[in-house]
N, C-alpha and C. Protein backbone atom coordinates (compact mmCIF):
# COMPACT_ATOMS: atom_id res chain seq x y z
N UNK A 1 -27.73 194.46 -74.15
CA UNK A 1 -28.06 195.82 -74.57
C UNK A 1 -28.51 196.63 -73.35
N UNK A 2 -27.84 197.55 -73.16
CA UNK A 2 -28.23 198.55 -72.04
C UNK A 2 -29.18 199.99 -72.33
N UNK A 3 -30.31 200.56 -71.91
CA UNK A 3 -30.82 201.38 -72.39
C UNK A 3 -31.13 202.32 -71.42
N UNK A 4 -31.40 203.28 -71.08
CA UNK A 4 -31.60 204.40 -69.79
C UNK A 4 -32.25 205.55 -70.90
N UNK A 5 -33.87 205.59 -69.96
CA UNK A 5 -34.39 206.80 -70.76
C UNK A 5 -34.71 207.95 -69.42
N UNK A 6 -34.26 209.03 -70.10
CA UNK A 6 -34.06 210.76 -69.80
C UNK A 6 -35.52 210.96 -70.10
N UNK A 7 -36.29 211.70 -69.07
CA UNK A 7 -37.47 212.60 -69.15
C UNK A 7 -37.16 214.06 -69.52
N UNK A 8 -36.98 214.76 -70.75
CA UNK A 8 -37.17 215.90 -70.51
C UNK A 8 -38.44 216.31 -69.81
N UNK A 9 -37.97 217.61 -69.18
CA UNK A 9 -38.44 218.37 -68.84
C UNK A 9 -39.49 219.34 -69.04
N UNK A 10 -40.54 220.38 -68.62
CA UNK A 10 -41.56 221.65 -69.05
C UNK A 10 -40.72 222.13 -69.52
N UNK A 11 -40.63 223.33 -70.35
CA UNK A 11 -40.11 224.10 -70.96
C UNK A 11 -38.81 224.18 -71.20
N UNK A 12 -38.86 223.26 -71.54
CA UNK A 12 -37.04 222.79 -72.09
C UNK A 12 -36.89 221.85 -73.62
N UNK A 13 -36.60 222.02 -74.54
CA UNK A 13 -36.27 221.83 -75.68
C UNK A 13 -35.04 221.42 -76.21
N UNK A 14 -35.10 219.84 -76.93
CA UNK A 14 -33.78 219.19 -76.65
C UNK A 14 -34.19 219.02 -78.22
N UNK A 15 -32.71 219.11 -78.90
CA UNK A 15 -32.46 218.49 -80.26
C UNK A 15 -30.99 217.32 -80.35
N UNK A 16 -31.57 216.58 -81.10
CA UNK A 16 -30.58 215.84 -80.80
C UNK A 16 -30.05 214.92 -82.13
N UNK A 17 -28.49 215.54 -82.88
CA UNK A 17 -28.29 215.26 -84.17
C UNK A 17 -26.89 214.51 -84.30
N UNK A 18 -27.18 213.05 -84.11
CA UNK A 18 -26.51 211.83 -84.00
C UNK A 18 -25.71 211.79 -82.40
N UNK A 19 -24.41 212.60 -81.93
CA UNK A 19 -24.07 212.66 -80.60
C UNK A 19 -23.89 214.11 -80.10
N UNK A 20 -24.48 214.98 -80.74
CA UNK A 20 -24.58 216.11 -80.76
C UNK A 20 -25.97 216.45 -79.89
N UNK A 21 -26.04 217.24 -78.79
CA UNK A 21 -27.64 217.25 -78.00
C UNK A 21 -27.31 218.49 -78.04
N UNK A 22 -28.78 219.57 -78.44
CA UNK A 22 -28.48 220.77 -78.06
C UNK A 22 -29.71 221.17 -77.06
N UNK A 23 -29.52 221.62 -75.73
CA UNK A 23 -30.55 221.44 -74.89
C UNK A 23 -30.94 222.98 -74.73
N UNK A 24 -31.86 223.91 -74.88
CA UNK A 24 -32.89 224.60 -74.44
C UNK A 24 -33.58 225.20 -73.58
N UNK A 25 -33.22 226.20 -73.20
CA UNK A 25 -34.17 226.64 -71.86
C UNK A 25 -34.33 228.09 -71.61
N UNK A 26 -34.81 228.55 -70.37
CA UNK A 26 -35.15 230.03 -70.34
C UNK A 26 -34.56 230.32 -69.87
N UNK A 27 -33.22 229.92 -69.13
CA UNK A 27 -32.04 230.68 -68.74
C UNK A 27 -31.10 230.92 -70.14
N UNK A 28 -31.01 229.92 -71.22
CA UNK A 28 -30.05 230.20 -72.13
C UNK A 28 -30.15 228.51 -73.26
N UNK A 29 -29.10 228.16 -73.60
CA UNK A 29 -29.10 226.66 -74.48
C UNK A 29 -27.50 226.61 -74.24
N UNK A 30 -27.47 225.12 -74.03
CA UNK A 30 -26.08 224.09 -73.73
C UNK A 30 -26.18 223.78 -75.15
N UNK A 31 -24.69 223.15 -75.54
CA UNK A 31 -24.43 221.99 -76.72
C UNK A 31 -23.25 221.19 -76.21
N UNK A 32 -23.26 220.26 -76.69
CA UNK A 32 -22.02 218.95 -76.32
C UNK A 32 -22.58 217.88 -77.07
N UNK A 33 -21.26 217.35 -77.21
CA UNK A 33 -21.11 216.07 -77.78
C UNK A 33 -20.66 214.88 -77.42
N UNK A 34 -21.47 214.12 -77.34
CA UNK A 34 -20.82 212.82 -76.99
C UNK A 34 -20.07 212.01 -77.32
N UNK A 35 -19.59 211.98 -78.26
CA UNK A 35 -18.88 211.55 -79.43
C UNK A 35 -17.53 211.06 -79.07
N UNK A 36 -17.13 209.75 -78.54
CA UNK A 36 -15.72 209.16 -77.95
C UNK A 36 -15.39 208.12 -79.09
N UNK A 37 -14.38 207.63 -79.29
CA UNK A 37 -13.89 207.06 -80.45
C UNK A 37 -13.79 205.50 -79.68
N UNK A 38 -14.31 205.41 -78.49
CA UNK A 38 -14.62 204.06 -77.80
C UNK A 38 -15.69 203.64 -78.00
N UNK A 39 -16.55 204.59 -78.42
CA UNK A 39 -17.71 204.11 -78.18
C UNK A 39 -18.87 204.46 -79.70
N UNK A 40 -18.13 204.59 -81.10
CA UNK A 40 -18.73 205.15 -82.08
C UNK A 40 -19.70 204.26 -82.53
N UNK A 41 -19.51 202.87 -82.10
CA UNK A 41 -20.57 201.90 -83.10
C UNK A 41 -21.68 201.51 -82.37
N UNK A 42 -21.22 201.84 -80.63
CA UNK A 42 -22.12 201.19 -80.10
C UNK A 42 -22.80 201.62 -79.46
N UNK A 43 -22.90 202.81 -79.01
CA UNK A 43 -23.77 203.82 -78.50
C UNK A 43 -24.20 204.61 -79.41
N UNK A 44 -25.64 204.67 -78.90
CA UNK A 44 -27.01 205.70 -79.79
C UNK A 44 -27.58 206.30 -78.92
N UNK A 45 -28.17 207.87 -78.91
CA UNK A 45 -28.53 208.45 -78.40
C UNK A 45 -30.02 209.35 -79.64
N UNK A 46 -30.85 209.20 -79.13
CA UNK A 46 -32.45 209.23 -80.08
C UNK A 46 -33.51 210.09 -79.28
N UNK A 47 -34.08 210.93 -79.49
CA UNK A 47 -35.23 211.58 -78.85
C UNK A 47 -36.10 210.89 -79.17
N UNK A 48 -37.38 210.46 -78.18
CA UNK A 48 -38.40 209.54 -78.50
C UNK A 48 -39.35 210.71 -78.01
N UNK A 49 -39.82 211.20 -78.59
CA UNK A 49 -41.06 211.93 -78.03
C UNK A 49 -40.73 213.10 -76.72
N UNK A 50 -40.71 213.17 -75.64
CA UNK A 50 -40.47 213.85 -74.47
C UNK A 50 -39.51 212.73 -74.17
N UNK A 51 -38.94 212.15 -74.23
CA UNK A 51 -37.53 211.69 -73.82
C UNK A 51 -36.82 211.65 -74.69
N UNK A 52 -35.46 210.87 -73.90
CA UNK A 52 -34.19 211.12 -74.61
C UNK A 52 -33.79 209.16 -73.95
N UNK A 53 -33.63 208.42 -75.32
CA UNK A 53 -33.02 207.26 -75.08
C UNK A 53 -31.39 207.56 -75.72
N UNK A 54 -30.92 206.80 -74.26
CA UNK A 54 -29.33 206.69 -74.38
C UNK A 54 -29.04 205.13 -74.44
N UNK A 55 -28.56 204.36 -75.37
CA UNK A 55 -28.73 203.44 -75.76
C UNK A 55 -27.09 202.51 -76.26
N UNK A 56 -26.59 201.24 -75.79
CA UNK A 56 -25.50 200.90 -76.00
C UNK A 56 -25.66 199.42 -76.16
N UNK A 57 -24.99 199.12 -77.71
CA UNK A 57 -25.38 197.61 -78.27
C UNK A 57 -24.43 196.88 -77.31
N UNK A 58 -23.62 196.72 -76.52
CA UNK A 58 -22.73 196.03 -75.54
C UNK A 58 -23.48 196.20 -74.03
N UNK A 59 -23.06 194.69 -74.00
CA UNK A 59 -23.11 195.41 -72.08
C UNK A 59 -22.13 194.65 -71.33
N UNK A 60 -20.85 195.85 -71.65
CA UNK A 60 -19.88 195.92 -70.47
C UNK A 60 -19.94 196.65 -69.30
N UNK A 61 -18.93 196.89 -68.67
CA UNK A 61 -18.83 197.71 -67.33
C UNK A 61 -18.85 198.93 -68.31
N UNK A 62 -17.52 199.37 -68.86
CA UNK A 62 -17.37 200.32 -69.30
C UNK A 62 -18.30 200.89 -70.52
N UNK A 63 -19.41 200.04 -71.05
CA UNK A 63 -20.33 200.74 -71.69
C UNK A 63 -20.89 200.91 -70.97
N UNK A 64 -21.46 200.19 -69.55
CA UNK A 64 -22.45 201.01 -68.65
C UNK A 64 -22.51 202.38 -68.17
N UNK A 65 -21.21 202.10 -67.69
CA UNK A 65 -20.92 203.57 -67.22
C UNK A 65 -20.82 204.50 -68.16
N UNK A 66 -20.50 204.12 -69.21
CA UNK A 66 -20.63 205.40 -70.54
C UNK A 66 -22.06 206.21 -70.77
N UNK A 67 -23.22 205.52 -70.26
CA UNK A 67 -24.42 205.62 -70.83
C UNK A 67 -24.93 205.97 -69.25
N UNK A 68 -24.49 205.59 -67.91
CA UNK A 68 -24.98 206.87 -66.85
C UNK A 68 -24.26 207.72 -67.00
N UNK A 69 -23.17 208.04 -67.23
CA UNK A 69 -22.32 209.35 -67.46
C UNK A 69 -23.47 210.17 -67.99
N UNK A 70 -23.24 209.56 -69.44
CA UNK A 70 -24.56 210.59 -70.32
C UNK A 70 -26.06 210.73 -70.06
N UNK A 71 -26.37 210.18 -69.03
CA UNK A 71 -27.53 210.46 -68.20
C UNK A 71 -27.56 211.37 -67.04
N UNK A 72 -26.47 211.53 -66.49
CA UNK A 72 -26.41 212.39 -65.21
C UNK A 72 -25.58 214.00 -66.73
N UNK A 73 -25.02 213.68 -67.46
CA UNK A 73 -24.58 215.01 -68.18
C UNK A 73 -25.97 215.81 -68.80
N UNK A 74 -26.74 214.71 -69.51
CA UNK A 74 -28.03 215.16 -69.75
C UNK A 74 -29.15 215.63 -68.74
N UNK A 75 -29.09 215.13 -67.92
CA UNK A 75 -29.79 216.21 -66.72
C UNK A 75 -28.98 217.28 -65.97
N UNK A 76 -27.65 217.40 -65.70
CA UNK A 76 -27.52 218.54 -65.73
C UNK A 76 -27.17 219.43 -66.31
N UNK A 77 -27.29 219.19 -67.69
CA UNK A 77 -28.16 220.11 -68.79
C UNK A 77 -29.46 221.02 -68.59
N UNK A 78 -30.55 219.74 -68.23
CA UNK A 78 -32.12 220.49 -67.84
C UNK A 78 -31.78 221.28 -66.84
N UNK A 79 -31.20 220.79 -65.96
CA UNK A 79 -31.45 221.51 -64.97
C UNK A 79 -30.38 223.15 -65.17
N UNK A 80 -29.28 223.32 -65.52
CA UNK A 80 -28.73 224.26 -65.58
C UNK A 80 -29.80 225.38 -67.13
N UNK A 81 -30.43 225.21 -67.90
CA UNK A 81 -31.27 226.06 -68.46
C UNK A 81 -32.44 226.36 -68.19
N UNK A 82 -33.08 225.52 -67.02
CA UNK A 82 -34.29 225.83 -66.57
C UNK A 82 -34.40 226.63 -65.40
N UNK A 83 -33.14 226.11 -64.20
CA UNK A 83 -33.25 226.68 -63.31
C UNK A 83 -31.67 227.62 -63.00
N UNK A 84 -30.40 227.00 -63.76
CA UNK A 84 -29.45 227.66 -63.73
C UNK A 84 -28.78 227.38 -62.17
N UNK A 85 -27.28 227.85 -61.91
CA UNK A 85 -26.48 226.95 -61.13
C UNK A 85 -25.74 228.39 -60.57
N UNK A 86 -25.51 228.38 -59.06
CA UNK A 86 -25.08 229.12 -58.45
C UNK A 86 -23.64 228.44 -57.31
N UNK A 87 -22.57 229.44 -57.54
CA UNK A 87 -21.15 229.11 -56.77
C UNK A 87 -21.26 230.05 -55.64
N UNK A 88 -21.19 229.65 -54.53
CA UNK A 88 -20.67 230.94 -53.63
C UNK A 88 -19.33 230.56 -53.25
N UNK A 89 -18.21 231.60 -52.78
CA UNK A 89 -16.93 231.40 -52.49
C UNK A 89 -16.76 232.90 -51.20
N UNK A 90 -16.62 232.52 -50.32
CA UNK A 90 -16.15 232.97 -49.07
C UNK A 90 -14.33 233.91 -49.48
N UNK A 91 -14.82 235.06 -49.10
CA UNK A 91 -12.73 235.50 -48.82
C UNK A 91 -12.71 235.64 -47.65
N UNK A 92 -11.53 235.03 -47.05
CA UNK A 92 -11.12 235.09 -45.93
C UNK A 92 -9.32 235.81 -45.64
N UNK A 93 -9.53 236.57 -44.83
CA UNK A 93 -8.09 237.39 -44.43
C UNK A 93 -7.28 237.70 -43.63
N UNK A 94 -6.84 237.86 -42.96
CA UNK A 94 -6.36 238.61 -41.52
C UNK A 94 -5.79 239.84 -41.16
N UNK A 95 -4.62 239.95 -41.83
CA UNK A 95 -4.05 241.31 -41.71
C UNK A 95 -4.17 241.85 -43.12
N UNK A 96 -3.93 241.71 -43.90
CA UNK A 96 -3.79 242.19 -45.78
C UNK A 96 -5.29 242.08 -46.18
N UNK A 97 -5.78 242.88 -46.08
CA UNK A 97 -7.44 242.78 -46.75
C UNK A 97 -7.39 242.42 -48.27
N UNK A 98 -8.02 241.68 -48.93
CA UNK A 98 -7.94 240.85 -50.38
C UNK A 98 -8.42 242.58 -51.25
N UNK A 99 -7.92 242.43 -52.12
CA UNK A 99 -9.23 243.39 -53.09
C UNK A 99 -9.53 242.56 -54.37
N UNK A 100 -10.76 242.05 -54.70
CA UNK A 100 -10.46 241.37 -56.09
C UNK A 100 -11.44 241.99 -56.55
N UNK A 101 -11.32 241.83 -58.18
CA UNK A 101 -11.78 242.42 -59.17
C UNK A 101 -12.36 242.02 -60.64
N UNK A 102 -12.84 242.13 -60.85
CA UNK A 102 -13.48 241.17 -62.29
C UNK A 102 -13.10 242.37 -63.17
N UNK A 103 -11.97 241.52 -64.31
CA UNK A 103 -11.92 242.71 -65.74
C UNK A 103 -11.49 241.43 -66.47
N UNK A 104 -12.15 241.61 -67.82
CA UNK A 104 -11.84 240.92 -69.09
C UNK A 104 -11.59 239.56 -68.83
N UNK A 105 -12.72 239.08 -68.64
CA UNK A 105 -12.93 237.78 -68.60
C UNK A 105 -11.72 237.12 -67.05
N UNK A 106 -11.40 237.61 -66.48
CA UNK A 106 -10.41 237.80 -65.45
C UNK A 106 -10.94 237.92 -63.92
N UNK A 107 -10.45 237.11 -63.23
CA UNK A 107 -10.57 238.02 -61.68
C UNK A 107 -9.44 238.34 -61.21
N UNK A 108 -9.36 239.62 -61.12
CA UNK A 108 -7.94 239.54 -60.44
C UNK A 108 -8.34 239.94 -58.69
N UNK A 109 -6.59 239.32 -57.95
CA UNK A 109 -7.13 239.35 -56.60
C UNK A 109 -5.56 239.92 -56.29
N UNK A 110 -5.57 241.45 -55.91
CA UNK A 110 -4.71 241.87 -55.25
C UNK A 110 -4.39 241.89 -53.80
N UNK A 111 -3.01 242.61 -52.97
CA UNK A 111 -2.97 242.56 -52.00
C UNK A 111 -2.74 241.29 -50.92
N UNK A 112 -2.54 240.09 -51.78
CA UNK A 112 -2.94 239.00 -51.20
C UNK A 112 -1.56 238.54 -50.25
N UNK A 113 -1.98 238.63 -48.84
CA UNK A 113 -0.60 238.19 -48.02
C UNK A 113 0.85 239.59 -48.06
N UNK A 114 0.09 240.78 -48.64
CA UNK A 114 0.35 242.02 -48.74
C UNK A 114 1.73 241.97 -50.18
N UNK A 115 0.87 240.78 -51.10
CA UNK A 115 1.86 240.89 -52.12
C UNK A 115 1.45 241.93 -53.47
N UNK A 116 3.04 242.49 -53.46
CA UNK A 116 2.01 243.65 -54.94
C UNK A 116 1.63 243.66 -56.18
N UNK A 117 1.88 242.25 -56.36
CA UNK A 117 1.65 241.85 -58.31
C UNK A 117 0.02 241.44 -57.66
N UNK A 118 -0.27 241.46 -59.10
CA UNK A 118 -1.82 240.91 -58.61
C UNK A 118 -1.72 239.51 -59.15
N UNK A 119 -2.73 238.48 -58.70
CA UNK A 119 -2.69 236.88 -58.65
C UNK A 119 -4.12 237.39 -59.77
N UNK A 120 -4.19 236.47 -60.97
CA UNK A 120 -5.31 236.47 -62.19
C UNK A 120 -5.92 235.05 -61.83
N UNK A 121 -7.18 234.72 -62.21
CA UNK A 121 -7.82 233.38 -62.68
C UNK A 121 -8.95 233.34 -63.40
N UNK A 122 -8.54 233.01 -64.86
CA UNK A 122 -9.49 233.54 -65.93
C UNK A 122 -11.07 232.60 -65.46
N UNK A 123 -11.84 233.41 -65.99
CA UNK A 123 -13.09 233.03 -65.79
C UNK A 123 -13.32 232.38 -67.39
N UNK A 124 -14.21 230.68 -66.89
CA UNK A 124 -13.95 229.93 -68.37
C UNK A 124 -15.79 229.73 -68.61
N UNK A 125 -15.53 230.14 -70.00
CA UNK A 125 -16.94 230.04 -70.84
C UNK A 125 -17.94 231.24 -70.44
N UNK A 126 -19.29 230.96 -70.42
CA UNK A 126 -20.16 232.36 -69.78
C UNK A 126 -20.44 232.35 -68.53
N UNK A 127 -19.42 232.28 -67.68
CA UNK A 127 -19.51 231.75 -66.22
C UNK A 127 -19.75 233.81 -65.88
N UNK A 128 -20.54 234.25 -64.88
CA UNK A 128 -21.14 235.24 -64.88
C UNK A 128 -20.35 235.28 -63.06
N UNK A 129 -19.41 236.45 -62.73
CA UNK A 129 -18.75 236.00 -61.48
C UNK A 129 -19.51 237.38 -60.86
N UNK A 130 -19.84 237.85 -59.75
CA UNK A 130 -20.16 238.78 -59.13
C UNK A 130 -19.67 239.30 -57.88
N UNK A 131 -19.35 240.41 -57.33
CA UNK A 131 -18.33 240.48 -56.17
C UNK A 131 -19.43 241.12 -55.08
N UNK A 132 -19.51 240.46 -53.90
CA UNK A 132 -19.96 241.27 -52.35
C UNK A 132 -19.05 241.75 -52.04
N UNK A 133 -19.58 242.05 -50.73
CA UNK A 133 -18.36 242.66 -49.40
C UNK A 133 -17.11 241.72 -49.12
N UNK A 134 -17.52 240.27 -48.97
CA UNK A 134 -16.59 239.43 -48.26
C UNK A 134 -16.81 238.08 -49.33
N UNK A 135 -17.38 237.94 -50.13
CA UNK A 135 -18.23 236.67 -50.84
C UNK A 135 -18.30 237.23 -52.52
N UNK A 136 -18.12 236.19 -53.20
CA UNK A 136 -18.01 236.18 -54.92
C UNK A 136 -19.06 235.24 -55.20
N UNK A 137 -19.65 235.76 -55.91
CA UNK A 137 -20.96 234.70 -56.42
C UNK A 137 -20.91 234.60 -58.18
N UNK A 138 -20.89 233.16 -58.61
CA UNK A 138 -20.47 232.48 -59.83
C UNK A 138 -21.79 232.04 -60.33
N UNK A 139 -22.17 232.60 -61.10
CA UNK A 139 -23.56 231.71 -61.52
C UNK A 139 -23.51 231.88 -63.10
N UNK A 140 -24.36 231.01 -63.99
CA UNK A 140 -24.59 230.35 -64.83
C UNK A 140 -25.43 229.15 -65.25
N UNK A 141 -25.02 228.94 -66.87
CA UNK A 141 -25.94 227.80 -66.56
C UNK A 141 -25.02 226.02 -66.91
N UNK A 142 -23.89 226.55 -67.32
CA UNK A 142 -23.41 225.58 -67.35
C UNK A 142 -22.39 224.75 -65.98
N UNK A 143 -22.61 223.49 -65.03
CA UNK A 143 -21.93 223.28 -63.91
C UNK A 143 -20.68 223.24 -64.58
N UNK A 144 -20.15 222.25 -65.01
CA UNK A 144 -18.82 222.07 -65.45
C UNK A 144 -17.66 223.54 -65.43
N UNK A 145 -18.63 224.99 -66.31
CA UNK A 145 -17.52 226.01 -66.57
C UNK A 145 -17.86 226.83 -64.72
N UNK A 146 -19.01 226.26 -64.27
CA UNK A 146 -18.90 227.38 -63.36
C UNK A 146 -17.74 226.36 -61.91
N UNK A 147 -18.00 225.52 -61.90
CA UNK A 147 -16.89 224.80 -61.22
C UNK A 147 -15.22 224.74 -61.62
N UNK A 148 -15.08 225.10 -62.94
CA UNK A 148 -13.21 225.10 -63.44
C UNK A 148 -13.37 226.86 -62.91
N UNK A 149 -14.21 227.58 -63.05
CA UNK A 149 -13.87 229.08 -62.49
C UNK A 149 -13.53 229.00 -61.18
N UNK A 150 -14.58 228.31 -60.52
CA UNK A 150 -14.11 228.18 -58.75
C UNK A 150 -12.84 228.05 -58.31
N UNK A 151 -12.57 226.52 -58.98
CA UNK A 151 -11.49 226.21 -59.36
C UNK A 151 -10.25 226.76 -59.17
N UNK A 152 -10.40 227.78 -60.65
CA UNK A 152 -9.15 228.50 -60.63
C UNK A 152 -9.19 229.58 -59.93
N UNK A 153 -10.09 230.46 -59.30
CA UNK A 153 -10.12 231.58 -58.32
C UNK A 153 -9.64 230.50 -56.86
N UNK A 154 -9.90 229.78 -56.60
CA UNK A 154 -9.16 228.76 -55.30
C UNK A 154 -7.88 228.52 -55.88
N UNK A 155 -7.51 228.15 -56.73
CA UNK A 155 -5.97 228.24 -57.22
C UNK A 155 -4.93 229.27 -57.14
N UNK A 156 -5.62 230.73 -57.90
CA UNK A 156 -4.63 231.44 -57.85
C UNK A 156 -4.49 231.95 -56.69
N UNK A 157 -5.00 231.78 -55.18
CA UNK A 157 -4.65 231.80 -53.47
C UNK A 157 -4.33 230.72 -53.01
N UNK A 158 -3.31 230.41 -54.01
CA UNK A 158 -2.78 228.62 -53.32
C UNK A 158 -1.73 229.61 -52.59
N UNK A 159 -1.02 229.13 -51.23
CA UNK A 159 0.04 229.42 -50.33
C UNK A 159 0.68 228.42 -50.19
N UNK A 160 2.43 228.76 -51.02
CA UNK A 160 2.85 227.76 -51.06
C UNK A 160 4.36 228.35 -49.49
N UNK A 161 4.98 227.75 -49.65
CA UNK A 161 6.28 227.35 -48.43
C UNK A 161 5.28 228.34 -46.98
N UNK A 162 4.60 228.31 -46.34
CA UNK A 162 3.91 228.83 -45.63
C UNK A 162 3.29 227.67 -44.77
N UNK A 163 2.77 227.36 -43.51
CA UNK A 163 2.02 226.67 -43.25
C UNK A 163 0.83 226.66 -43.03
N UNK A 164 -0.14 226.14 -43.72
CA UNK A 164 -1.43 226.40 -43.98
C UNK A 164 -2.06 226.51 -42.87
N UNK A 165 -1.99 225.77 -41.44
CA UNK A 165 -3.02 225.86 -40.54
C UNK A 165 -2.91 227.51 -39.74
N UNK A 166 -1.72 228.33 -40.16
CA UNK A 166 -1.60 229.62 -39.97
C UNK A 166 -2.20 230.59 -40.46
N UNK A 167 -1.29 230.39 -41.83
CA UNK A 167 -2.28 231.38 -43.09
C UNK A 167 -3.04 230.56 -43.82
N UNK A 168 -4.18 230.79 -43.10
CA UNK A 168 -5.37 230.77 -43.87
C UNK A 168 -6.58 231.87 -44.92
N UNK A 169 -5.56 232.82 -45.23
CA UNK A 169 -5.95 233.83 -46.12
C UNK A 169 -5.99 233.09 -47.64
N UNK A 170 -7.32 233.44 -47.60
CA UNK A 170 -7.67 233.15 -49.45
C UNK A 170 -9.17 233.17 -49.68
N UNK A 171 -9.43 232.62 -50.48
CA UNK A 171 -10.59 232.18 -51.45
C UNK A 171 -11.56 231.00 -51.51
N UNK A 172 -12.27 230.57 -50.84
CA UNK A 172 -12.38 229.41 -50.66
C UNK A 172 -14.16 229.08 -50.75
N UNK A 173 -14.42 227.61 -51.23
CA UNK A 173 -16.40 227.69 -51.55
C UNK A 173 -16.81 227.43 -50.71
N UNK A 174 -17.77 228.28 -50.39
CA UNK A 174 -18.60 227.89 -49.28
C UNK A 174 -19.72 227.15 -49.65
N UNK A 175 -20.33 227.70 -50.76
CA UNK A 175 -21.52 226.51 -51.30
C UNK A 175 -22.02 226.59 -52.69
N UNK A 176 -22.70 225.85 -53.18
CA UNK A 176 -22.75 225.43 -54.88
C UNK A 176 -24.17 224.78 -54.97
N UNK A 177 -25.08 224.82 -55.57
CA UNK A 177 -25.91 224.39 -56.04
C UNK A 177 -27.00 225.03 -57.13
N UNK A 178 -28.12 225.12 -57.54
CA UNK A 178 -29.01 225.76 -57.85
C UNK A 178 -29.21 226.76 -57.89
N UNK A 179 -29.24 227.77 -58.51
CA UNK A 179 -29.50 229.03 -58.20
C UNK A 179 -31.02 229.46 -57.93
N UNK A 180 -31.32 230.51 -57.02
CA UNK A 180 -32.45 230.60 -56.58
C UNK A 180 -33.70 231.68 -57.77
């Protein structure tokens, strides 16, 4: 039997209704489920007071790792509603100056390599994107949606038949962590 207990956190408020956790905080509230069809009989997940036991009647490899998974997902839970999670992403250009733009759940990034359609990369969940001079800042509280946004804003400045160590015009992260 493998067991790993989670400290919540000060001011953070966790409910937790069979694999369902809904976590709490003063930036906003997460929900997810844990719920894999590998693992329905043998993993339990229980609030004990100020913790959170994650709990698995086997002990294989692959139940182990099932149960730190859901230990590192459950803390960055706390941590994205208490303190919330910040993307920075660098534009870089040479001759074609980028223009990008946030509309409807969207960034669009014109001009790119002096092309005239504009390149889109939807922004996923309440990922909150913000534009500087030269720099896009992604913050939220969930990591997972604010990393598939990065993601896809680094995607839609993929350069393809070109050689990259030339054009190096695009979109790219410069750094990710915590927001301040």
């Amino acid at each position: 039997m493998i067991e790993k207990k989670i400290e919540v956190p000060e001011h953070v408020d966790v409910s937790v209704e069979g694999k369902k956790v809904v976590v709490k905080g003063s930036k906003g509230s997460l929900e997810r489920s844990f719920s894999d069809p590998r693992f329905v009989r043998t993993l339990v997940i229980e609030k004990q007071g100020r913790e959170i036991a994650v709990r698995s009647s086997k002990d294989t490899k692959k139940h182990r790792a099932m149960v730190g998974t859901i230990e590192a997902h459950l803390k960055n839970m706390f941590l994205g509603v208490s303190s919330g999670y910040a993307y920075r992403m660098k534009i870089f250009y040479t001759h074609f100056p980028i223009n990008i733009t946030v509309k409807d759940g969207e960034v669009q990034i014109r001009n790119f390599l002096g092309e005239k359609g504009a390149r889109t990369a939807k922004i996923v969940g309440k990922a909150e994107v913000k534009l500087d001079k030269d720099e896009i800042v992604i913050n939220g509280t969930d990591k997972e949606e604010l990393g598939q946004t990065a993601a896809n804003i680094e995607h839609a400045c993929k350069i393809s038949k070109r050689d990259r160590r030339i054009f190096q015009d695009g979109v790219y992260l410069a750094s990710r962590g915590v927001s301040e």
